[in-house]
C-alpha atoms as a PDB file:
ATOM      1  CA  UNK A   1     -31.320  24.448 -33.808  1.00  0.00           C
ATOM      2  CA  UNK A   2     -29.662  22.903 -30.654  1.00  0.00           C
ATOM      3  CA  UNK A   3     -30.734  20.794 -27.998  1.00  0.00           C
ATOM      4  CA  UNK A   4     -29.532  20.568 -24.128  1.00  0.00           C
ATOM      5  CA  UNK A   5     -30.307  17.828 -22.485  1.00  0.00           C
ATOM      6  CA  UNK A   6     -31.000  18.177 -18.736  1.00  0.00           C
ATOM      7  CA  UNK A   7     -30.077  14.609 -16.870  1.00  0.00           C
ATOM      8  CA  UNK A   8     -31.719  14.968 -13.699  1.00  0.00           C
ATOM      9  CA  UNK A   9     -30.601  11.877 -11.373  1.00  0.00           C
ATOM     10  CA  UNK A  10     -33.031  11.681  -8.124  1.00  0.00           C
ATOM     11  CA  UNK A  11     -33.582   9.518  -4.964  1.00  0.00           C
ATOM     12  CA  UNK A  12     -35.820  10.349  -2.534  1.00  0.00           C
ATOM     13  CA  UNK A  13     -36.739  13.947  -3.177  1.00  0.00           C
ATOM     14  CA  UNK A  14     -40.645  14.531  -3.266  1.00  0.00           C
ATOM     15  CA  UNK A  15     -39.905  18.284  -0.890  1.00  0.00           C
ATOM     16  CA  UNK A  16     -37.715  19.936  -3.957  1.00  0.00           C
ATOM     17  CA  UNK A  17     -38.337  17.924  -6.926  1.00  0.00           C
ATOM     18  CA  UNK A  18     -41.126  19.936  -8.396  1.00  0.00           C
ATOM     19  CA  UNK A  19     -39.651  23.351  -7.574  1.00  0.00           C
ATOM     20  CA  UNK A  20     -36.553  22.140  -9.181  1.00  0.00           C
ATOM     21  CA  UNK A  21     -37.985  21.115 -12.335  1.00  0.00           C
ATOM     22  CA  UNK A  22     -39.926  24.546 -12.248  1.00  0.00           C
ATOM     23  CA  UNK A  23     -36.917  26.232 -12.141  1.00  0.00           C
ATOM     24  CA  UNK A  24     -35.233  23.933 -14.956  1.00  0.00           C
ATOM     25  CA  UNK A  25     -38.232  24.470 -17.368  1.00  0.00           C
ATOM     26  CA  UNK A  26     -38.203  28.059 -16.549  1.00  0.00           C
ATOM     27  CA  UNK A  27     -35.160  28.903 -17.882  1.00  0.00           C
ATOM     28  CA  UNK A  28     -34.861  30.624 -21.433  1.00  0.00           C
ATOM     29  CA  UNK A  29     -32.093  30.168 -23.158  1.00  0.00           C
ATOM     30  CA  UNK A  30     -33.303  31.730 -26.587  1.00  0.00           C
ATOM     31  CA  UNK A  31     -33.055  29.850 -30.026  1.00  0.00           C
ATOM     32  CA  UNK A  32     -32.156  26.715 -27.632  1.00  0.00           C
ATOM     33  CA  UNK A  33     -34.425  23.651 -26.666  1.00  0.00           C
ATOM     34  CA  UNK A  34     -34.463  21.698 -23.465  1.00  0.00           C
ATOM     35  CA  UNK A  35     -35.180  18.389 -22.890  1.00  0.00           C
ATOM     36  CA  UNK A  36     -35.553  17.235 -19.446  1.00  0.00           C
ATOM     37  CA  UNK A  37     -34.424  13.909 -18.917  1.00  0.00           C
ATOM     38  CA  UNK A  38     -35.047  12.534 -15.019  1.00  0.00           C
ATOM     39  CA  UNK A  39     -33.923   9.300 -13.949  1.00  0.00           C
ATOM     40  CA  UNK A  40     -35.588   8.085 -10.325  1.00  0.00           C
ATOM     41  CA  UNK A  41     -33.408   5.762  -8.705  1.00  0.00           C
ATOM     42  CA  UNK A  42     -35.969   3.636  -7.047  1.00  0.00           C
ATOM     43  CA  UNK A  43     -37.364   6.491  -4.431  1.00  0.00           C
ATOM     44  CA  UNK A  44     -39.498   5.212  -1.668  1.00  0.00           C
ATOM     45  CA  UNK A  45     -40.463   8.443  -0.624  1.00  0.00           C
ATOM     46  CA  UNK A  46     -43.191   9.084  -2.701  1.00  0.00           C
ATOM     47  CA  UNK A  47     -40.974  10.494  -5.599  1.00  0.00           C
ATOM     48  CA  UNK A  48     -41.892   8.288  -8.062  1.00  0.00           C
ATOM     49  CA  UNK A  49     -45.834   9.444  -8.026  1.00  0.00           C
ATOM     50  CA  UNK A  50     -45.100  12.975  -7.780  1.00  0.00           C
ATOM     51  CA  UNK A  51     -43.117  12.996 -10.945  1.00  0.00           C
ATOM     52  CA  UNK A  52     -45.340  10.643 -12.950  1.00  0.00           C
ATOM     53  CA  UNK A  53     -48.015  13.423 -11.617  1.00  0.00           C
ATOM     54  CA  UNK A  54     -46.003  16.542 -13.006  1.00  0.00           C
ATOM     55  CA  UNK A  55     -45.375  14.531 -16.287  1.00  0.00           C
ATOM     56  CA  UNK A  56     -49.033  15.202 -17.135  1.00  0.00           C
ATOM     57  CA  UNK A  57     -48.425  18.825 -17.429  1.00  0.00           C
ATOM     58  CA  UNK A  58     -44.585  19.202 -17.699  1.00  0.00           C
ATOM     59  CA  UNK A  59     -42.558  18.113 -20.702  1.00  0.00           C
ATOM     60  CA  UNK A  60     -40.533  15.043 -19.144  1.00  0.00           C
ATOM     61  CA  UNK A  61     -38.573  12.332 -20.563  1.00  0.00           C
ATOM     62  CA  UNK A  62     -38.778   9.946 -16.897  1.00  0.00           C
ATOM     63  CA  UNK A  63     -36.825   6.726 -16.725  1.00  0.00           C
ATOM     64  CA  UNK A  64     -37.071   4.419 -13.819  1.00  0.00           C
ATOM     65  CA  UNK A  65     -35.254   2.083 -12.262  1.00  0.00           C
ATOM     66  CA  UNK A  66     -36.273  -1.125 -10.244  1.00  0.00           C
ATOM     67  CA  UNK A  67     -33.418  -1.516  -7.610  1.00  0.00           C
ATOM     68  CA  UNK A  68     -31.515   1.520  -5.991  1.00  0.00           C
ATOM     69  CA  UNK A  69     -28.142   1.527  -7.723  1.00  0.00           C
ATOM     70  CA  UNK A  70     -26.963   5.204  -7.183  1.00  0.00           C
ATOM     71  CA  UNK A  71     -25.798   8.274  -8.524  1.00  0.00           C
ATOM     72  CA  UNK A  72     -24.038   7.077 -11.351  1.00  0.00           C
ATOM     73  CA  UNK A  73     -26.082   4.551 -12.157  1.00  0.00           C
ATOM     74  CA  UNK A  74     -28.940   7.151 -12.840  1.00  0.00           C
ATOM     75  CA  UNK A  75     -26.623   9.381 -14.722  1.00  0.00           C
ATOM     76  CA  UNK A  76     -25.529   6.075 -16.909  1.00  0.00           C
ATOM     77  CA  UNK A  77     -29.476   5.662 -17.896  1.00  0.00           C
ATOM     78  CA  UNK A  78     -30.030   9.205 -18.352  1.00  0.00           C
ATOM     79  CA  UNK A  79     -27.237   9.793 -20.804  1.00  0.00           C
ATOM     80  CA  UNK A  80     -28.364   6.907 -22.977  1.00  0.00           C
ATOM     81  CA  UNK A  81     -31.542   8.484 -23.039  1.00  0.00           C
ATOM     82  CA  UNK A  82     -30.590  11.856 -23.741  1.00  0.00           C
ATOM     83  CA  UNK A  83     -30.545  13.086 -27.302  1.00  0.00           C
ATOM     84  CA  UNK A  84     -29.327  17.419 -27.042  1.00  0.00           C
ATOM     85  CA  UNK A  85     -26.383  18.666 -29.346  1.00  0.00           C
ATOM     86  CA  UNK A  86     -24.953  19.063 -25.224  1.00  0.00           C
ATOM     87  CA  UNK A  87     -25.430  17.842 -22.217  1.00  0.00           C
ATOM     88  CA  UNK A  88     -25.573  19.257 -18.346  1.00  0.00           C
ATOM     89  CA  UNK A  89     -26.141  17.308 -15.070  1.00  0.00           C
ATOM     90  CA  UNK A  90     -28.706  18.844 -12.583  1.00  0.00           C
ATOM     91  CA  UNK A  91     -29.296  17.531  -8.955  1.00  0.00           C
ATOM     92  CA  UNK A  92     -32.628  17.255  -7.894  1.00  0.00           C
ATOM     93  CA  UNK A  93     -32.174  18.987  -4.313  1.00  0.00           C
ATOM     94  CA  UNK A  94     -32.026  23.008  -5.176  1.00  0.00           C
ATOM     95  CA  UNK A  95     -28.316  23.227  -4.279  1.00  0.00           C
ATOM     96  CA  UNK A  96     -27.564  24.294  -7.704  1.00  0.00           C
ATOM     97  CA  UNK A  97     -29.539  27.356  -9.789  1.00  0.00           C
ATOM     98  CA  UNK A  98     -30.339  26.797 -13.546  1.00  0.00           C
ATOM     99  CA  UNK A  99     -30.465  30.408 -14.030  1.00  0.00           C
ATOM    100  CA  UNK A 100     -26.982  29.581 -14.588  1.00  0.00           C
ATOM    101  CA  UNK A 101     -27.335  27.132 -17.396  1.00  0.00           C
ATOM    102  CA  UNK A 102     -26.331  30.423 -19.948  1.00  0.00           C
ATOM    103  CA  UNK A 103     -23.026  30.911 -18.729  1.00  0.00           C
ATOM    104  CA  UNK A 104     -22.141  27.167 -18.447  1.00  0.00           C
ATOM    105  CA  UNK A 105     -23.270  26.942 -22.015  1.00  0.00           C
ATOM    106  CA  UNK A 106     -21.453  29.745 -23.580  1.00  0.00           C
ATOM    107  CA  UNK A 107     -17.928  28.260 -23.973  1.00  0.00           C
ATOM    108  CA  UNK A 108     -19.279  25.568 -26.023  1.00  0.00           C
ATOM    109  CA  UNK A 109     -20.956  27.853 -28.490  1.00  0.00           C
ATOM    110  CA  UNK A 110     -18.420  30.527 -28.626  1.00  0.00           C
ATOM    111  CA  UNK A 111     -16.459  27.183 -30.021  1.00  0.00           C
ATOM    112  CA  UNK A 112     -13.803  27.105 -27.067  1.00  0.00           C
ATOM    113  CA  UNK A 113     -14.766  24.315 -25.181  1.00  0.00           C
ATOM    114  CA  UNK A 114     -16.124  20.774 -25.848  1.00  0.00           C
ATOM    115  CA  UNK A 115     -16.539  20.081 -21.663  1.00  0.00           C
ATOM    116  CA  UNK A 116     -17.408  23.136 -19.047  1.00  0.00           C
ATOM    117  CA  UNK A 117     -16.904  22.283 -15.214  1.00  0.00           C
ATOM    118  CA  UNK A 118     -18.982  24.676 -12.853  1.00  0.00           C
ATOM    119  CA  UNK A 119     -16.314  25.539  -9.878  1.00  0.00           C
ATOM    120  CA  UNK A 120     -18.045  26.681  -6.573  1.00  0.00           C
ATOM    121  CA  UNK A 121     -14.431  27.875  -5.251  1.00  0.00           C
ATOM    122  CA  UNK A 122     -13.345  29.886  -8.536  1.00  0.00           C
ATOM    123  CA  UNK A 123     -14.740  32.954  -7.289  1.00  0.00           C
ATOM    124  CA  UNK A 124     -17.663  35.841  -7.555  1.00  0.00           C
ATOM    125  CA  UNK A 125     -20.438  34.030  -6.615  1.00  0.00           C
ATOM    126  CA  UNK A 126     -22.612  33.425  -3.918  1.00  0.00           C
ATOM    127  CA  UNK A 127     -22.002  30.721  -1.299  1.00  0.00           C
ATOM    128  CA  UNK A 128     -23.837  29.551   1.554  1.00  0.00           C
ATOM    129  CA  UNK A 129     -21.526  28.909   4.747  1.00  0.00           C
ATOM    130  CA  UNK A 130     -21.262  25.160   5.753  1.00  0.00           C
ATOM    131  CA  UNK A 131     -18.816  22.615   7.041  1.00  0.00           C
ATOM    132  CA  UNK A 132     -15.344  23.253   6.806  1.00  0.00           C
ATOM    133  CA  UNK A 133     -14.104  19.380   6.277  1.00  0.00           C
ATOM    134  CA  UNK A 134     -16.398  19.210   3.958  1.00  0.00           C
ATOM    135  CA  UNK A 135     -15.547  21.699   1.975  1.00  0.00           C
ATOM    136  CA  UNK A 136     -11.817  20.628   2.687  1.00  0.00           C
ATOM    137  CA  UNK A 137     -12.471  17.530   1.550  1.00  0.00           C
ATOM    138  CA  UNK A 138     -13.500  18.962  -1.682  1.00  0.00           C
ATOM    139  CA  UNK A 139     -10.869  20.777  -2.145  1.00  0.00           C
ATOM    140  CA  UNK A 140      -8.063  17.601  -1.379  1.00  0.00           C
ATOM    141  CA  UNK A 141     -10.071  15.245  -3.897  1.00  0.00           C
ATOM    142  CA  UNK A 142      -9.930  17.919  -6.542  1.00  0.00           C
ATOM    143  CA  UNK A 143      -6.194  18.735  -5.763  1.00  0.00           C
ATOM    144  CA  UNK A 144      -5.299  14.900  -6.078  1.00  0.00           C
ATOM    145  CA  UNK A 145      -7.279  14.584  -9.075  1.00  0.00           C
ATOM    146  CA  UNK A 146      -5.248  17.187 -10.834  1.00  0.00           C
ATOM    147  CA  UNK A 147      -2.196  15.765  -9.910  1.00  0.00           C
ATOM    148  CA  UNK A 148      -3.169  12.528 -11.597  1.00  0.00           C
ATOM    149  CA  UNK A 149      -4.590  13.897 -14.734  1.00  0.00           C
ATOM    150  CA  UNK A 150      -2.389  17.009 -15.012  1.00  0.00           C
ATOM    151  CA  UNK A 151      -5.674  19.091 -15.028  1.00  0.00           C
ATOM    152  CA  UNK A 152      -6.236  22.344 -13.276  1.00  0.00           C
ATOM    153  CA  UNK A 153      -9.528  22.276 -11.723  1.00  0.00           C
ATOM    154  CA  UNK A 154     -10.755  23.582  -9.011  1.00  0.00           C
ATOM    155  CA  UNK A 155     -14.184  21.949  -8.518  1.00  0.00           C
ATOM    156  CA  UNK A 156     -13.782  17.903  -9.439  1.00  0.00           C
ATOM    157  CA  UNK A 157     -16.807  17.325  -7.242  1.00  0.00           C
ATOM    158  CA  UNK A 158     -19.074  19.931  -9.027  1.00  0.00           C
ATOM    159  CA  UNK A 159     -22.551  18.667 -10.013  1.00  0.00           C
ATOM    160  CA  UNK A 160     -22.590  21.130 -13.206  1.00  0.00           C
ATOM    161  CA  UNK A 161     -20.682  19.441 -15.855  1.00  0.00           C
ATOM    162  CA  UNK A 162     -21.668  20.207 -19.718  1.00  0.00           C
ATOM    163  CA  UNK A 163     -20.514  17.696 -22.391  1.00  0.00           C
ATOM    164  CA  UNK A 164     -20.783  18.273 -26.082  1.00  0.00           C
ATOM    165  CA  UNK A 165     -23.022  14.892 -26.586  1.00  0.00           C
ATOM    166  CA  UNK A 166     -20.230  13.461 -28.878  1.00  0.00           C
ATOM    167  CA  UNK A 167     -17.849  13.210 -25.844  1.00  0.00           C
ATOM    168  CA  UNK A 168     -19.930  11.506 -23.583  1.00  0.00           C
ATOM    169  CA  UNK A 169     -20.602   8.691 -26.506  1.00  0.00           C
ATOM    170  CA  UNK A 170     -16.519   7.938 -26.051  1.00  0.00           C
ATOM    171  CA  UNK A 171     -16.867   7.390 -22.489  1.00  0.00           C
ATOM    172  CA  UNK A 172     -18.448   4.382 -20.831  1.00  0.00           C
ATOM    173  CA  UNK A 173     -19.538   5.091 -17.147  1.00  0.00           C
ATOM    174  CA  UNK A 174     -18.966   2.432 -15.233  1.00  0.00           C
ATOM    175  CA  UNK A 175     -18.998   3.824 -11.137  1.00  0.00           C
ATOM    176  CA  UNK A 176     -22.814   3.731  -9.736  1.00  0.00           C
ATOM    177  CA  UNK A 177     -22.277   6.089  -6.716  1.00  0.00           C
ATOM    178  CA  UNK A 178     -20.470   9.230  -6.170  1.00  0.00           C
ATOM    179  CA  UNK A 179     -17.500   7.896  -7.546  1.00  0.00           C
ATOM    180  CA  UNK A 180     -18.908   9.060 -11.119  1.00  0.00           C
ATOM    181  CA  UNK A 181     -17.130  12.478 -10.377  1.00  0.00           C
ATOM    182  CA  UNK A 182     -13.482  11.462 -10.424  1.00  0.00           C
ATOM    183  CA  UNK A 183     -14.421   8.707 -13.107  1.00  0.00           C
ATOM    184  CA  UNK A 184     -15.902  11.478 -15.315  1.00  0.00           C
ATOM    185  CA  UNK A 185     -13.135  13.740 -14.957  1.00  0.00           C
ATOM    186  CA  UNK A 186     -10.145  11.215 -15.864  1.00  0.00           C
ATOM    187  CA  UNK A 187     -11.498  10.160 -18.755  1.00  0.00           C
ATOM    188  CA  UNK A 188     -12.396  13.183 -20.413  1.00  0.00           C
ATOM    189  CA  UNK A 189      -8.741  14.789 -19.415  1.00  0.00           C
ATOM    190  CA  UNK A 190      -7.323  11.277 -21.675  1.00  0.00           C
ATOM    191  CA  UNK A 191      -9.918  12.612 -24.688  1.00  0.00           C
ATOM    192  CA  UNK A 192      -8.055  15.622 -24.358  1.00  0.00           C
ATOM    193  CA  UNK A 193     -10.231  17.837 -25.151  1.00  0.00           C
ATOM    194  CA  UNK A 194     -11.140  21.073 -24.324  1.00  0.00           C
ATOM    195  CA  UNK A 195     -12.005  22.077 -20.990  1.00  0.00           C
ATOM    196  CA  UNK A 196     -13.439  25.253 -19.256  1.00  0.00           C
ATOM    197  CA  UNK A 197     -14.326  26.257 -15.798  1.00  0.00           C
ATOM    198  CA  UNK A 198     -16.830  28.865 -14.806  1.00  0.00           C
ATOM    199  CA  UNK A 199     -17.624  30.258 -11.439  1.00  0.00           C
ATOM    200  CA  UNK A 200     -21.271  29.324  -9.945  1.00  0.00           C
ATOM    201  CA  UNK A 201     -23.090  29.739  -6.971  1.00  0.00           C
ATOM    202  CA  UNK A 202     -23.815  27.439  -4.381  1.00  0.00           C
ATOM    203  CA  UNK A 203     -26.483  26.641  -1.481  1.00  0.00           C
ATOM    204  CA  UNK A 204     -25.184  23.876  -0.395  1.00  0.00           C
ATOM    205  CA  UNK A 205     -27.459  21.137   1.745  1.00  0.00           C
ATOM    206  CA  UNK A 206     -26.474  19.890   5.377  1.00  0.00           C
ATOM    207  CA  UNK A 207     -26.837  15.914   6.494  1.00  0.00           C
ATOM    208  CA  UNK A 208     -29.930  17.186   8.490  1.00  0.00           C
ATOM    209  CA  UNK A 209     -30.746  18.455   5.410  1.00  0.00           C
ATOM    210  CA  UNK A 210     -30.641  15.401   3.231  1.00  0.00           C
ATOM    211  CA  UNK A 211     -27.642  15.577   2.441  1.00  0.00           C
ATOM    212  CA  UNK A 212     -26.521  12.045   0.855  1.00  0.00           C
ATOM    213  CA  UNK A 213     -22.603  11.976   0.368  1.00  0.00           C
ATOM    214  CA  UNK A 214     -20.485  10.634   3.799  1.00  0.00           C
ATOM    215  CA  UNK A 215     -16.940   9.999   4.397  1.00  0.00           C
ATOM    216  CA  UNK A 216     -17.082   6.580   2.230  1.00  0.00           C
ATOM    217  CA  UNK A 217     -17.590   8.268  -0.787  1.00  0.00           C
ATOM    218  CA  UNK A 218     -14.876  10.198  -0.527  1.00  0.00           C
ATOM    219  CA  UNK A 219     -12.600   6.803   0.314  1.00  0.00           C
ATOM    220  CA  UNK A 220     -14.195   5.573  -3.100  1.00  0.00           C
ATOM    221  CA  UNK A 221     -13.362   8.766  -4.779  1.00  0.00           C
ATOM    222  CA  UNK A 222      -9.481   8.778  -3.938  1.00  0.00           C
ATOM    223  CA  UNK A 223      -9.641   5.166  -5.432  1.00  0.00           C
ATOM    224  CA  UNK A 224     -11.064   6.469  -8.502  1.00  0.00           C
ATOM    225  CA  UNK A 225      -8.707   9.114  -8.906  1.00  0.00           C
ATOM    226  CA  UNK A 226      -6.043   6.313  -8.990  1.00  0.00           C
ATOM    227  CA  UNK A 227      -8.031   3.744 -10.781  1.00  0.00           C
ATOM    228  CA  UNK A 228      -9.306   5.903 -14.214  1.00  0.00           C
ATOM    229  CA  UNK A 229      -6.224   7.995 -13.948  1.00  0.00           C
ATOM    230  CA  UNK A 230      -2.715   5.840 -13.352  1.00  0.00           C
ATOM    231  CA  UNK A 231      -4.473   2.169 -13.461  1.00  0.00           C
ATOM    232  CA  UNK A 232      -6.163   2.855 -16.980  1.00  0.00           C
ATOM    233  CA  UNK A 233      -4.921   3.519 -20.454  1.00  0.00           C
ATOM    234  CA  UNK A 234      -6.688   5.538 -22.928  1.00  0.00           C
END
């Protein structure tokens, strides 16, 4: 029987955090178990008691850490203590629906893929309407991305990623912040293995929102692109 493993990474999000797990938990996906694995990255909102609260009557595997460190920092902790057959990130602010979780999951057990990227641009979904640089922005990262690692993405950025568990055991994260995304994405294109894409939906967050990426992530991300992808070898 197979395992997914959830990795939830979360900072400072005692409004959504419960209805996100909800949702998570809720989720059948048949002859498959789920293990939710949440990694709290030093909230100060009153995070960290709310989800040793919903432990009591929620199956959660929480890890905590001390100092904030960032995105990919929490993602680095919750892979090492994830143990599904496959693996999917989930962001703890309801921008992202796990009804999806099926279709994400489907090219790895139809065999075809080893890695699946959500896309939020691919198509045939729904999309709520926010900033245009923003989304620009997205769309330039992933675009320079591709040309250094001869992929064909369209989503880079994407927070749904599903890894077979064996891949992410070759790769050694080493960004803590949002620079995780173009990390990730080099050095599973120099596995060279197989990749898929499938169209999601999106409900995207605005900075009055709590919205937590700015401008100098994206800075970071264009060095990342050239660090993991020309400055690297396999």
């Amino acid at each position: 029987m197979k395992t997914l493993s959830v990795v939830i990474p979360v900072y400072n999000e005692v409004d959504t955090i419960q209805v996100t797990l909800a949702a998570v938990l809720a989720v059948d996906l048949g002859p498959i178990q789920k293990e939710v694995v949440v990694v709290d990255d030093c909230s100060t909102d009153g995070t960290r008691d709310k989800l040793r609260s919903l432990a009591e009557t929620m199956p959660l595997k929480l890890l905590f850490h001390e100092v904030n460190q960032g995105k990919g920092a929490a993602l680095r902790t919750g892979f090492t203590g994830a143990t599904g057959d496959m693996v999917i990130i989930q962001d703890a602010d309801l921008e992202y629906d796990p009804r999806e979780y099926p279709k994400l999951l489907q090219p790895i057990l139809d065999n075809k893929a080893d890695v699946v990227f959500g896309s939020r641009f691919a198509g045939g979904e729904v999309h709520r309407v926010l900033d245009y640089w923003h989304a620009m922005g997205n769309r330039v990262l992933t675009i320079f991305s591709n040309m250094c690692s001869n992929l064909s993405l369209t989503d880079m950025e994407v927070c749904y990623k599903v890894f077979k568990r064996e891949v992410l055991q070759k790769i050694k994260i080493e960004e803590n912040r949002f620079g995780f995304e173009p990390e990730i994405t080099a050095k599973v294109a120099k596995l060279r293995v197989k990749i898929y894409e499938v169209g999601i939906s999106y409900s995207g967050r605005s900075y009055e929102e709590g919205k937590k990426i700015g401008w100098k992530d994206g800075v970071r991300a264009i060095i990342c692109i050239i660090k993991y992808n020309l400055l690297r070898g396999k």
